[in-house]
Protein backbone atom coordinates (compact mmCIF):
# COMPACT_ATOMS: atom_id res chain seq x y z
CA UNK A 1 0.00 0.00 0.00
CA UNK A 2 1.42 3.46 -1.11
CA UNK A 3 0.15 6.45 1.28
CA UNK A 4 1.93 9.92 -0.25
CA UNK A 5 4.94 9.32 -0.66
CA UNK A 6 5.66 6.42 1.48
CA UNK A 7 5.93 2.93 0.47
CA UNK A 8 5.28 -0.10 2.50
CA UNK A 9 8.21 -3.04 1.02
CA UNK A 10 6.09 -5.80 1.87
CA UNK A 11 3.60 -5.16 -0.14
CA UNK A 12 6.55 -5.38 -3.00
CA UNK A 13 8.15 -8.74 -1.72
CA UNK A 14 11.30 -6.52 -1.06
CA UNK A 15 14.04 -5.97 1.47
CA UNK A 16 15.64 -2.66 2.66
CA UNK A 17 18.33 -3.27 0.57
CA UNK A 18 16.64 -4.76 -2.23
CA UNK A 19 14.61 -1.47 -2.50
CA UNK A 20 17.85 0.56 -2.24
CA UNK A 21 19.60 -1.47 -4.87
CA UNK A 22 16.84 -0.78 -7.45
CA UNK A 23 16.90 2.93 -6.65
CA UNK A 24 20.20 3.11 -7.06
CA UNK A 25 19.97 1.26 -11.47
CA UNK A 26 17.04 3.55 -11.48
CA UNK A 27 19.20 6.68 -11.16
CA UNK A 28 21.80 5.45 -13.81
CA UNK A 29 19.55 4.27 -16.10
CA UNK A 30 19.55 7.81 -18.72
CA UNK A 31 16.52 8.57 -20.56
CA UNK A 32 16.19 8.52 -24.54
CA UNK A 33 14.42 11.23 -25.18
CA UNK A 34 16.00 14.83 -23.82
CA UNK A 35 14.23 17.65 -23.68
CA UNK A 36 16.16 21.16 -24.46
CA UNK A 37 16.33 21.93 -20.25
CA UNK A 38 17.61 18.64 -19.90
CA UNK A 39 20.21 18.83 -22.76
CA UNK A 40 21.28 22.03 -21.55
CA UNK A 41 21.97 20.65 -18.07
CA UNK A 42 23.91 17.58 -19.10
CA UNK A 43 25.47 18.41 -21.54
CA UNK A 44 26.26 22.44 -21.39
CA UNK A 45 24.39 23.81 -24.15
CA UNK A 46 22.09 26.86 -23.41
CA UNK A 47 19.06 26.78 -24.03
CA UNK A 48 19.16 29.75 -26.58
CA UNK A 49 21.94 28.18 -28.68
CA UNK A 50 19.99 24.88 -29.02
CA UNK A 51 16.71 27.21 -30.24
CA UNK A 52 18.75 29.57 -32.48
CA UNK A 53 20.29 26.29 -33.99
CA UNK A 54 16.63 25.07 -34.17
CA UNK A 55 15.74 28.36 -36.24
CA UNK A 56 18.71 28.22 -38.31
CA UNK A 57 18.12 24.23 -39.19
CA UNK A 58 21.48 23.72 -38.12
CA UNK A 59 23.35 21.66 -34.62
CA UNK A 60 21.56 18.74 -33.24
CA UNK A 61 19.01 17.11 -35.23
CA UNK A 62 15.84 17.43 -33.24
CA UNK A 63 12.04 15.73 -32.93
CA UNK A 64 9.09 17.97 -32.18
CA UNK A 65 5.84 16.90 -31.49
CA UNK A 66 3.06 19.05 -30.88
CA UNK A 67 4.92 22.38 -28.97
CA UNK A 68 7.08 19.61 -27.46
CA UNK A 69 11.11 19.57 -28.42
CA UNK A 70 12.71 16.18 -28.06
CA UNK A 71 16.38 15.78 -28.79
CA UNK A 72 17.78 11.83 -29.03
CA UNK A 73 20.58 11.31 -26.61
CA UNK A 74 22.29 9.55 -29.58
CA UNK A 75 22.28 11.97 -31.77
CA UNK A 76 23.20 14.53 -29.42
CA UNK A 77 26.26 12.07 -28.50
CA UNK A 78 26.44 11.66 -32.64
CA UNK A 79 26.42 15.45 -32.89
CA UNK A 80 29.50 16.22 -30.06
CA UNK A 81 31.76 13.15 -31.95
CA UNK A 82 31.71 14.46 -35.07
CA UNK A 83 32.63 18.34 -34.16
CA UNK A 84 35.78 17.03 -31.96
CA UNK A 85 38.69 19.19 -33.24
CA UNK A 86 42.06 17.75 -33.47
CA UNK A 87 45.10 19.48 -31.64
CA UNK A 88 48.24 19.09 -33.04
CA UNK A 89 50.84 17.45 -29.98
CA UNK A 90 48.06 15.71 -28.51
């Protein structure tokens, strides 16, 4: 039984630890699906650069659906790789 945000473990067949342990994939586990705020904070882009870049049909390549902006972690990843520039010495 769930009351707010309290959960009871037996209801779930789990242990303390067994709880913890799930919590814990369940924070590394990185979404798909990105949306500009969350680009910007993981990966250091403002959020005006990604929507001038949107304008300008250039930068990461981009879904929208409805008024909704989804950018795919991939090609964000896809985008970063292929914009690495080479330093001579290194």
């Amino acid at each position: 039984m769930t009351i707010g945000n309290t959960i009871n473990l037996n209801d779930y067949n789990l242990t303390l630890d067994e709880f913890l342990k799930l919590q814990e994939k369940k924070q590394h586990i990185k979404k798909e699906w990105l949306s500009p705020d969350e680009v910007s904070k993981e990966y250091g882009f403002s959020k005006s650069t990604l929507a001038k870049n949107r304008m300008a049909n250039k930068g990461i390549k981009y879904s929208k659906v409805g008024k909704y902006i989804k950018y795919k972690r991939t090609d964000i990843e896809s985008f970063l790789n292929c914009n690495v520039i080479e330093v001579e010495g290194a």
